[in-house]
Every structure is written in C-alpha cells, then in structure tokens.
N, C-alpha and C. Protein backbone atom coordinates (compact mmCIF):
# COMPACT_ATOMS: atom_id res chain seq x y z
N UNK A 1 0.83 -1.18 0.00
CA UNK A 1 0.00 0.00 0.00
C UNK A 1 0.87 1.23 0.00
N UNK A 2 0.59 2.10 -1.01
CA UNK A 2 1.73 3.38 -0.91
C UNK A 2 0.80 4.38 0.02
N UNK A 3 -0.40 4.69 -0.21
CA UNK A 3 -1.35 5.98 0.16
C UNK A 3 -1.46 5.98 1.70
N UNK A 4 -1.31 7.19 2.09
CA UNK A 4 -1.51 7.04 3.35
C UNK A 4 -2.88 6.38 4.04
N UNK A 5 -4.37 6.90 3.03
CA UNK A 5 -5.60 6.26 3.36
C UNK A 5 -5.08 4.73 3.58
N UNK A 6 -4.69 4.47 2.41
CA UNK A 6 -4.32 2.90 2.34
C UNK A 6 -3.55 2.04 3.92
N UNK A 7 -2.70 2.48 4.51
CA UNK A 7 -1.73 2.53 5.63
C UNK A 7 -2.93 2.55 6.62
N UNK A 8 -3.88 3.72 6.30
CA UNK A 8 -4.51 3.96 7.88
C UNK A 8 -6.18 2.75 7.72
N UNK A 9 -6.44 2.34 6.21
CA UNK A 9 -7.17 1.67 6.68
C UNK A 9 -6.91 0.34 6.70
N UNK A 10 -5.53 -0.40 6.53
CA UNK A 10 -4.56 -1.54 6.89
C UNK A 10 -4.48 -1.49 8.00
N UNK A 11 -4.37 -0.50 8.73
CA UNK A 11 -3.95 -0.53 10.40
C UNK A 11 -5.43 -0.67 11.01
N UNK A 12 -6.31 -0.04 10.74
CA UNK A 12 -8.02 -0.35 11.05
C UNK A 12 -8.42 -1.61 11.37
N UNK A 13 -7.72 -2.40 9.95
CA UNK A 13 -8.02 -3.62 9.68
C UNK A 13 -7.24 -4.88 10.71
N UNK A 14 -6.24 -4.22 10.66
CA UNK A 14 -5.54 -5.39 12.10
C UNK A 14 -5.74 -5.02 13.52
N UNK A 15 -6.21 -3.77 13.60
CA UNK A 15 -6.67 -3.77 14.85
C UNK A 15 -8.32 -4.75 15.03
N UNK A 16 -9.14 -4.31 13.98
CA UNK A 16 -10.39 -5.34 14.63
C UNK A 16 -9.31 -6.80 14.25
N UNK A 17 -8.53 -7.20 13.65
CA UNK A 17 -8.47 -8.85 14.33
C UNK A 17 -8.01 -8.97 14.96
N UNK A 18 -7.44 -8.04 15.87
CA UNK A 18 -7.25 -8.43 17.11
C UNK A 18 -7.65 -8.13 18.07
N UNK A 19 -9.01 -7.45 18.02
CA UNK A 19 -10.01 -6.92 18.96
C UNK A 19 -11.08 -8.10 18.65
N UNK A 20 -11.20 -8.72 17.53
CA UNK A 20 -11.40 -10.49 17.53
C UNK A 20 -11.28 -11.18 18.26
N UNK A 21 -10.18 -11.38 18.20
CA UNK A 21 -9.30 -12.56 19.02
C UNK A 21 -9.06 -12.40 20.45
N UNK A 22 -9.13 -11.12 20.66
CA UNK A 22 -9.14 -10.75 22.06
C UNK A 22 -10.61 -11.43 22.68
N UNK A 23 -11.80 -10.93 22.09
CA UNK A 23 -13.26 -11.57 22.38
C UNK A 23 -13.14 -13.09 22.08
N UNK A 24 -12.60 -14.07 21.42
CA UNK A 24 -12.84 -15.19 21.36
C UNK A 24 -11.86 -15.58 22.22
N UNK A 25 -10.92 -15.35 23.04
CA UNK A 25 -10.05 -15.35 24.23
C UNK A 25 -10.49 -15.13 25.11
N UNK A 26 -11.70 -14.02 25.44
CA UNK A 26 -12.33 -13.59 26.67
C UNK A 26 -13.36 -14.99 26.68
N UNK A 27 -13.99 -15.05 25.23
CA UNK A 27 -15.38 -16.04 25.55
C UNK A 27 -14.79 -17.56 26.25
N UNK A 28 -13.55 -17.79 25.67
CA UNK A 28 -13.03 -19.47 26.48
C UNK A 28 -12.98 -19.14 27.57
N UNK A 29 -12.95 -18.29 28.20
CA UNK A 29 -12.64 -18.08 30.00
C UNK A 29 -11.69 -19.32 29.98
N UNK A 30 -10.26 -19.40 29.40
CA UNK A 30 -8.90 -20.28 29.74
C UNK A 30 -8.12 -18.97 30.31
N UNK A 31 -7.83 -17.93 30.04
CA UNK A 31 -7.17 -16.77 30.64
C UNK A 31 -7.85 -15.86 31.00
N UNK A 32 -7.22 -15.27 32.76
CA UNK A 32 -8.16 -13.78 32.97
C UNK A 32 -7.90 -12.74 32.33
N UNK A 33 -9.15 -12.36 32.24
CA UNK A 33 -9.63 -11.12 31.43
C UNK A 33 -8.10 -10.00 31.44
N UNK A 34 -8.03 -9.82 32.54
CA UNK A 34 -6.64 -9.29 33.17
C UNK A 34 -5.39 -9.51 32.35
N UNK A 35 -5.34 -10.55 31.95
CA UNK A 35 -3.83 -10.84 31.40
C UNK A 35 -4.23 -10.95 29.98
N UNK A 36 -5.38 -10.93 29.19
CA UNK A 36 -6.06 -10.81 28.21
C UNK A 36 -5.67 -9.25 27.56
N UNK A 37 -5.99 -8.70 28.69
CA UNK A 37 -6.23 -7.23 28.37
C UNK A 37 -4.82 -6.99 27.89
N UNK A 38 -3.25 -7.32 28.89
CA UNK A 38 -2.17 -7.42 29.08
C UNK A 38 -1.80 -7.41 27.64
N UNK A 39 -2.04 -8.48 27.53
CA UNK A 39 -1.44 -9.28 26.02
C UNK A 39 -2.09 -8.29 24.81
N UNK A 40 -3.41 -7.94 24.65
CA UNK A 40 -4.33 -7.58 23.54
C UNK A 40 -3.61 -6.42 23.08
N UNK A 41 -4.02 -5.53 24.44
CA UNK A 41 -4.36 -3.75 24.35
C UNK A 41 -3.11 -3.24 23.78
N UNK A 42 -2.07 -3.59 24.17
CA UNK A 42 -0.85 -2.77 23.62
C UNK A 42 -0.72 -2.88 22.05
N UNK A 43 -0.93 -3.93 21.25
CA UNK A 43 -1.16 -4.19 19.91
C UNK A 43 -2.29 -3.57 19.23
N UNK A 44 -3.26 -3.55 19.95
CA UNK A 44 -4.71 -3.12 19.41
C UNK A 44 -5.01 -1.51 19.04
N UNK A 45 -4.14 -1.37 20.36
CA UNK A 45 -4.16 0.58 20.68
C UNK A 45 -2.59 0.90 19.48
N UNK A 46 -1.44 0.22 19.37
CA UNK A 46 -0.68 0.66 18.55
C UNK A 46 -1.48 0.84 17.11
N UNK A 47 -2.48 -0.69 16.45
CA UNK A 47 -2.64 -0.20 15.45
C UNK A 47 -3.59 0.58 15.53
N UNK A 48 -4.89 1.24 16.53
CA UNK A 48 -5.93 2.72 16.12
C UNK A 48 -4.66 3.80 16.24
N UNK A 49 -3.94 4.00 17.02
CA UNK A 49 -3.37 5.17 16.92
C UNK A 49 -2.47 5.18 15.35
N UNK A 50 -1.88 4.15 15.08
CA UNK A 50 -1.16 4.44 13.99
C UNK A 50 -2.61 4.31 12.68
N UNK A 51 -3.41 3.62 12.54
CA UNK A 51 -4.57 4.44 11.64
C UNK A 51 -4.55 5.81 12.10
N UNK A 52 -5.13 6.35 12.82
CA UNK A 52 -5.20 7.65 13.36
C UNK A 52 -4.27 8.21 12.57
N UNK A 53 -3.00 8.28 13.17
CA UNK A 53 -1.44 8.87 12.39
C UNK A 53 -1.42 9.13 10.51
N UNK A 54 -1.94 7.45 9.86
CA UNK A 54 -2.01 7.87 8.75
C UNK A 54 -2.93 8.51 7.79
N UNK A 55 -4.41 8.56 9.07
CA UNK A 55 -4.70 9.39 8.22
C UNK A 55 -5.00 11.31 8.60
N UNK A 56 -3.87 10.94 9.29
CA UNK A 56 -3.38 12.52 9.58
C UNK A 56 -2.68 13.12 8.77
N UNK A 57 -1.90 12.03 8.36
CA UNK A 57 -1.08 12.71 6.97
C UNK A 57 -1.62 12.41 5.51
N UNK A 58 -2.67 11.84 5.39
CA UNK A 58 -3.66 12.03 4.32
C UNK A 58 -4.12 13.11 4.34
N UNK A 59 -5.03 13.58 5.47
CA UNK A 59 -5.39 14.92 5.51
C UNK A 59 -4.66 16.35 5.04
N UNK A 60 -3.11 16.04 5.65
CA UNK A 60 -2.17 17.19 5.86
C UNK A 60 -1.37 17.22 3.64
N UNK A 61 -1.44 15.86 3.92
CA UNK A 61 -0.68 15.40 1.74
C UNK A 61 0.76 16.37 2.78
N UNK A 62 1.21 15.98 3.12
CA UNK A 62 2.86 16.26 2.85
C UNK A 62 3.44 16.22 2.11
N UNK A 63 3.23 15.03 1.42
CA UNK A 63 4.19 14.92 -0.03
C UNK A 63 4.47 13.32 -0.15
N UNK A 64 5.82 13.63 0.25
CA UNK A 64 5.90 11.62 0.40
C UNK A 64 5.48 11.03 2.19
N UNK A 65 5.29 9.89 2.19
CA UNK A 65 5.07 9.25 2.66
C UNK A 65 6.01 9.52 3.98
N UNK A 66 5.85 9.31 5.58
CA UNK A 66 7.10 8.76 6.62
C UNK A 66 7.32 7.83 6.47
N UNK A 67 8.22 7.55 7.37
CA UNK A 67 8.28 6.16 7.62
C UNK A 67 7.36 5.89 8.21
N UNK A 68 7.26 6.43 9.56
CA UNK A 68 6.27 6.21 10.34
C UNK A 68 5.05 7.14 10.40
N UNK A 69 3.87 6.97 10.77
CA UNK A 69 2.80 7.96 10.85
C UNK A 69 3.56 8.39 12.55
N UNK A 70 2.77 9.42 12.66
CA UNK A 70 2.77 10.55 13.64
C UNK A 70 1.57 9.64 14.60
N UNK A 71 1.77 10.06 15.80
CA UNK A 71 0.87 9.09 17.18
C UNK A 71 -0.37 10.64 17.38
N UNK A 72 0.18 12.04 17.08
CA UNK A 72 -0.93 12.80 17.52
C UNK A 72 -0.55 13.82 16.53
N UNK A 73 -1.04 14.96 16.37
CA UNK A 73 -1.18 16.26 15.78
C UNK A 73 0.13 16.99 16.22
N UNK A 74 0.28 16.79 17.53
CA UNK A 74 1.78 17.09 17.48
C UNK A 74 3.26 16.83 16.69
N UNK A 75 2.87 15.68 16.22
CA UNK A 75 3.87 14.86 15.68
C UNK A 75 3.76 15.26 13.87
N UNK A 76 2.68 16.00 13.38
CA UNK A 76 2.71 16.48 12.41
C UNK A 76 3.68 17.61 11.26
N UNK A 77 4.57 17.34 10.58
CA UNK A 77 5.03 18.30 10.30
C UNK A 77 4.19 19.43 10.06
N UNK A 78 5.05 21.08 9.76
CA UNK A 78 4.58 22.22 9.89
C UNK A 78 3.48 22.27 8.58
N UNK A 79 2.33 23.07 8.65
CA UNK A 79 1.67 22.95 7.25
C UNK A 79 2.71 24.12 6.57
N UNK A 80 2.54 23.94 5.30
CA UNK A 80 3.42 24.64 4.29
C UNK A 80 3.37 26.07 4.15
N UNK A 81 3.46 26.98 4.64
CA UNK A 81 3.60 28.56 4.45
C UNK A 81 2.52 28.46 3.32
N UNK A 82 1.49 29.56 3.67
CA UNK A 82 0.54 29.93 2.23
C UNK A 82 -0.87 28.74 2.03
N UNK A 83 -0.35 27.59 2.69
CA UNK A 83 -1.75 26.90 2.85
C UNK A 83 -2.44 26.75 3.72
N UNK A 84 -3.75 26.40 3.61
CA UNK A 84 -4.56 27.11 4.25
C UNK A 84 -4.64 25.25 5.41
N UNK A 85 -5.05 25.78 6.68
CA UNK A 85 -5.17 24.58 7.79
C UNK A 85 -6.22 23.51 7.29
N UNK A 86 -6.11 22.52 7.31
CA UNK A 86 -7.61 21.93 6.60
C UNK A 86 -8.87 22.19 7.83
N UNK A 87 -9.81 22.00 7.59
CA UNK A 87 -10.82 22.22 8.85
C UNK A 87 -10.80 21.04 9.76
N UNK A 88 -10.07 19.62 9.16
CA UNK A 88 -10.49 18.15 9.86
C UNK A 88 -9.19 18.42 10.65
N UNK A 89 -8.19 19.33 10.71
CA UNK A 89 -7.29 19.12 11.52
C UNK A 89 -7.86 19.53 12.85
N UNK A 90 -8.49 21.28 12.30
CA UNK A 90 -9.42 21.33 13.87
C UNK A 90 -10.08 20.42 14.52
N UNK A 91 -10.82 20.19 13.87
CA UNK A 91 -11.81 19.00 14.37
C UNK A 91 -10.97 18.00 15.63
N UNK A 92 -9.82 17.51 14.82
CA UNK A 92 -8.29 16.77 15.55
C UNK A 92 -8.49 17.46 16.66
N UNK A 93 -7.96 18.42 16.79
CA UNK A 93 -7.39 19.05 17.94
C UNK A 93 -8.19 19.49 19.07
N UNK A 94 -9.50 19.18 18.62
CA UNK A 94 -10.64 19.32 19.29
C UNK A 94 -10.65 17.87 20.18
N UNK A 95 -11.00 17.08 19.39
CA UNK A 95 -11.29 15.68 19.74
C UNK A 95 -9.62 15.25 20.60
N UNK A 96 -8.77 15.88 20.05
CA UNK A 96 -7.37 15.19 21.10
C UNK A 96 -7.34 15.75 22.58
N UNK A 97 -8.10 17.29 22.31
CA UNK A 97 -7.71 17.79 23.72
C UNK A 97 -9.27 17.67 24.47
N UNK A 98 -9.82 17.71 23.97
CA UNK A 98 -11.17 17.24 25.18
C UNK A 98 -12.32 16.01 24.64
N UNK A 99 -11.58 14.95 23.52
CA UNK A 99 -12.91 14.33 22.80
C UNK A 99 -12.11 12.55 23.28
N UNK A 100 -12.71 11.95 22.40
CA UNK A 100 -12.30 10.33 22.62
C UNK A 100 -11.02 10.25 22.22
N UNK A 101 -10.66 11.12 21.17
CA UNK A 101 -9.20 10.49 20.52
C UNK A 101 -7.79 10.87 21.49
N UNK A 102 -7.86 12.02 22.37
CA UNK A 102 -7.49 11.98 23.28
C UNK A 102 -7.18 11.02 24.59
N UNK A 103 -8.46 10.65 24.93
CA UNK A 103 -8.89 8.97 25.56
C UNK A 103 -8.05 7.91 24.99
N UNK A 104 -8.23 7.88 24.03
CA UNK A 104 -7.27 6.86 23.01
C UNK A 104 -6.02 6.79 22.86
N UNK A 105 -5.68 7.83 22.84
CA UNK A 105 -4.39 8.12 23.00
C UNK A 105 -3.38 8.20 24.01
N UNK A 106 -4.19 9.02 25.31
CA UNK A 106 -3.40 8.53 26.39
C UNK A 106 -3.71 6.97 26.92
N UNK A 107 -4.81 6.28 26.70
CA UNK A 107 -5.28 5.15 27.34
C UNK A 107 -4.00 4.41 27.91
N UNK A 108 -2.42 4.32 26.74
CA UNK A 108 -1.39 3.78 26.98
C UNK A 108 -0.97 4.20 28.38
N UNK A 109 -0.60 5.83 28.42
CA UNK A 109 -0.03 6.17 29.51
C UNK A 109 -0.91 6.12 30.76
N UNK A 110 -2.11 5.34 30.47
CA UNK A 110 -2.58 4.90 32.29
C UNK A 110 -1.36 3.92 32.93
N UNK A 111 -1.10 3.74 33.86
CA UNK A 111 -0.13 2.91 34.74
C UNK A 111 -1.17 1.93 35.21
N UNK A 112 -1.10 0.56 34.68
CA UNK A 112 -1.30 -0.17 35.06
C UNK A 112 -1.22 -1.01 36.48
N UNK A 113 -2.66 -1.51 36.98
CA UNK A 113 -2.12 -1.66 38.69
C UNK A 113 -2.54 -3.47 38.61
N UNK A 114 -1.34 -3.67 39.54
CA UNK A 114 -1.91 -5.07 39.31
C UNK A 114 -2.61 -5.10 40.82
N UNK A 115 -3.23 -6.15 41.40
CA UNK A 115 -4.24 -6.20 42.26
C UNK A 115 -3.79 -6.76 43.50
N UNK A 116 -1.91 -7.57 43.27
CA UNK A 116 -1.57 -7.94 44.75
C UNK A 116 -0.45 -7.99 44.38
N UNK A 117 1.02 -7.91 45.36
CA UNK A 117 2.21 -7.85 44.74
C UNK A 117 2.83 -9.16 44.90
N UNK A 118 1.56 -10.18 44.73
CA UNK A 118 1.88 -11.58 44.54
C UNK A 118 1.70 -11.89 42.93
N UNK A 119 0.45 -11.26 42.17
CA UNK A 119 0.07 -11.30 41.37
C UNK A 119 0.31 -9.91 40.09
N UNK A 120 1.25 -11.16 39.09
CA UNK A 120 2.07 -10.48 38.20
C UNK A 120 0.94 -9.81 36.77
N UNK A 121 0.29 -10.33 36.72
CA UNK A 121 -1.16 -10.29 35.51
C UNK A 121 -1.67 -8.48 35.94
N UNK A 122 -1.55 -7.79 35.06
CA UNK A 122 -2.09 -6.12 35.07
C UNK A 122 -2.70 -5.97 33.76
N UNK A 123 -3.51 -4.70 33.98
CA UNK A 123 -4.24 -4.58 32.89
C UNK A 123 -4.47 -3.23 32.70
N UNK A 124 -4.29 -2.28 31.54
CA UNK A 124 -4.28 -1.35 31.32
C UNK A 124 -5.34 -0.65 31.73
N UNK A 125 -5.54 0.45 31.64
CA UNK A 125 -6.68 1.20 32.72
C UNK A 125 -7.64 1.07 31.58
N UNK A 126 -8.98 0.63 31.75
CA UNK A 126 -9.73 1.24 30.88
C UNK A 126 -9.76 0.09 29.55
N UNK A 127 -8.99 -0.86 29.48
CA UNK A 127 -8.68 -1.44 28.14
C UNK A 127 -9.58 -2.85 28.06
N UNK A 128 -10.28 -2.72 26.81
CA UNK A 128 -11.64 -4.08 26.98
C UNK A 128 -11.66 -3.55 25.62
N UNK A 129 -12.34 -5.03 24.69
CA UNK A 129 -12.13 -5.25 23.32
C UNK A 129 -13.33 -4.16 23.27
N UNK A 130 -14.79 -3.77 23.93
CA UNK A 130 -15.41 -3.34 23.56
C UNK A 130 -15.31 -1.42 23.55
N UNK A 131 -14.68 -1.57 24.36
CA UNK A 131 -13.68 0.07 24.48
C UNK A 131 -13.19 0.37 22.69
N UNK A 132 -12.00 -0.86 22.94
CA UNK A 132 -11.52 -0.64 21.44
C UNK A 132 -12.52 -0.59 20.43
N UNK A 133 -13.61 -1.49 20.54
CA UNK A 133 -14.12 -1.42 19.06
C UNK A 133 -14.41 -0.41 18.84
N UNK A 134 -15.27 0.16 19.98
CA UNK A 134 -15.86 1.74 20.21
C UNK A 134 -14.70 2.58 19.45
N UNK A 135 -13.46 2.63 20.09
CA UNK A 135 -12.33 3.66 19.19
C UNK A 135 -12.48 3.19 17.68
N UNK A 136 -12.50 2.24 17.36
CA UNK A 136 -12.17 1.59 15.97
C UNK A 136 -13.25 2.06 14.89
N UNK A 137 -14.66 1.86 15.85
CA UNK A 137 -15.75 1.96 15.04
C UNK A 137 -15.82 3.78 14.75
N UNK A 138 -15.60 4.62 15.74
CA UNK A 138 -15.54 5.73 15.52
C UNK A 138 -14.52 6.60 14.81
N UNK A 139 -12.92 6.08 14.00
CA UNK A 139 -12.23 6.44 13.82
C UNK A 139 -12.37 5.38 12.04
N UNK A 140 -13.26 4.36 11.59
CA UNK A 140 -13.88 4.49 10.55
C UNK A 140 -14.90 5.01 10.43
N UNK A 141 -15.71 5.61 11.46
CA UNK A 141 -17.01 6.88 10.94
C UNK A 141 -16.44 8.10 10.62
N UNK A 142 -14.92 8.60 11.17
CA UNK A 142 -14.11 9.53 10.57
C UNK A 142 -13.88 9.87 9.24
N UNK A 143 -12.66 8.52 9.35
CA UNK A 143 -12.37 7.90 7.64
C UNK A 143 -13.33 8.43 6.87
N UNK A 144 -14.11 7.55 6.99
CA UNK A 144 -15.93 7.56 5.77
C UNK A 144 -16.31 9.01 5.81
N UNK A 145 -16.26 9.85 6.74
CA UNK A 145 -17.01 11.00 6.16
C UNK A 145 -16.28 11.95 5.73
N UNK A 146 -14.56 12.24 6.72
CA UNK A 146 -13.97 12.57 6.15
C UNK A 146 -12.88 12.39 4.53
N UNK A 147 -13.28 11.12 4.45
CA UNK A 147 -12.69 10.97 3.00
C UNK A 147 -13.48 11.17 1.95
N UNK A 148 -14.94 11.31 1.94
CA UNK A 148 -15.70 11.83 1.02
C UNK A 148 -15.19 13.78 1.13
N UNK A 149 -14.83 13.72 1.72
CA UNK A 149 -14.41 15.65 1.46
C UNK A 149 -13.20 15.55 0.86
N UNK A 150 -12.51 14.98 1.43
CA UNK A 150 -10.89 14.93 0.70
C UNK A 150 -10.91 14.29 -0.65
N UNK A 151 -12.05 13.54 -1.14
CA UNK A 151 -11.96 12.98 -2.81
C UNK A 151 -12.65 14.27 -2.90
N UNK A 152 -13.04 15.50 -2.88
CA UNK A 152 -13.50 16.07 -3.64
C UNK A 152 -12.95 17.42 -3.89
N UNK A 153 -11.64 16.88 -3.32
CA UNK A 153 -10.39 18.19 -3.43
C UNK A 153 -9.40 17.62 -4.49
C-alpha cells in the first residue's frame, strides 16, 4: 500500500483482528480477562493510533510518505507557508484535547495496577475489546465522512 488512506485503513483492519481474538479469548474463559487485556491492548491501541497517524497525513498530503505515521497532531510536520489549515485538523485538535481520541491516545499512559504484589497479571486502565471497538468503530465513521471531502479536493 503506498497511500496514506491505504496505511490507515490496513492498520483499522488489524486492529479489529485483534479486537477479535481478544473476544474469542475472553469467551473461552482459559485466561483472565486481566492478562487478556495485558497481552491484547498494547497491539490493538498501537494499530488505532497508527490508523489515526495515517490518516493525519492524508489529511495534511505532505508529499511523500514517513516512515512512520505521527501518534498525535503534534507529531505532524509544519503545514506549508501559504496553505490554508484543513478544517479536519481542527476537528483533531478538538477531539485530542477534550474528545475520545485523546482517551485513546493517552489510554497507553494509564499505569497499570496489578491487584496484589503476589500477582504479576495487570491490565491497562480502561482497556476491553469493547472500548476498542468503540475507538475503531468511531475512527472508521471519521475515515468515511472525512474521506468523502478529501476525494472532492
């Protein structure tokens, strides 16, 4: 995939299978939920944020491609002298500093507590496949509406 859309909806796509697999892991009740979460969330939340990332730089067209997408709006290079901000970046910066994608984003930096300092199994604050889907499902209602504006530029 060269396009950044392409990148961010590849990363979409491996996050629900493993917001899958996380639920067909929860339904065997063979591991607690706890060490479920452990194992899942850090993979699940890398790929919404890196969707997120690429299609931040869809929005922004830099030019070529990063290596890596950007984790927030911060991580965006400068827009180009003379062009104009797109409006979905606001929107961003809205949603990072008081909306879900914010939520999403720090979700990582909760500190995980485990429940006895016998017991090694922790689980990210907040982290459950249905959390994620929620991020997932709302960050392709993005995509979808915001990419009908951007094909028509």
């Amino acid at each position: 995939m060269s396009s950044a859309r392409g990148q961010a909806n590849h990363a979409l796509y491996l996050a629900r299978i493993l917001i899958g697999a996380w639920r067909r892991d929860l339904d065997t009740q063979s591991v607690a939920a706890k060490t479920l979460a452990s194992a899942y969330w850090p993979g699940v939340r890398n790929h919404l944020t890196n969707a997120y990332g690429w299609f931040l730089v869809e929005i922004t067209r830099p030019g070529g491609l990063p290596e890596t997408p950007p984790q927030c709006l911060a991580e965006l290079p400068e827009i180009v002298a003379g062009k104009a901000m797109p409006g979905e970046i606001r929107e961003f910066q809205r949603l990072e500093r008081e909306g879900w994608i914010g939520a999403m984003l720090s979700a990582e930096s909760d500190a995980p507590q485990s429940s006895s300092m016998h017991n090694l199994a922790v689980a990210a604050a907040g982290a459950d496949p249905e959390q994620a889907e929620t991020w997932a499902n709302l960050l392709q209602q993005l995509f979808d509406r915001m990419g009908d504006s951007l094909d028509e530029y």
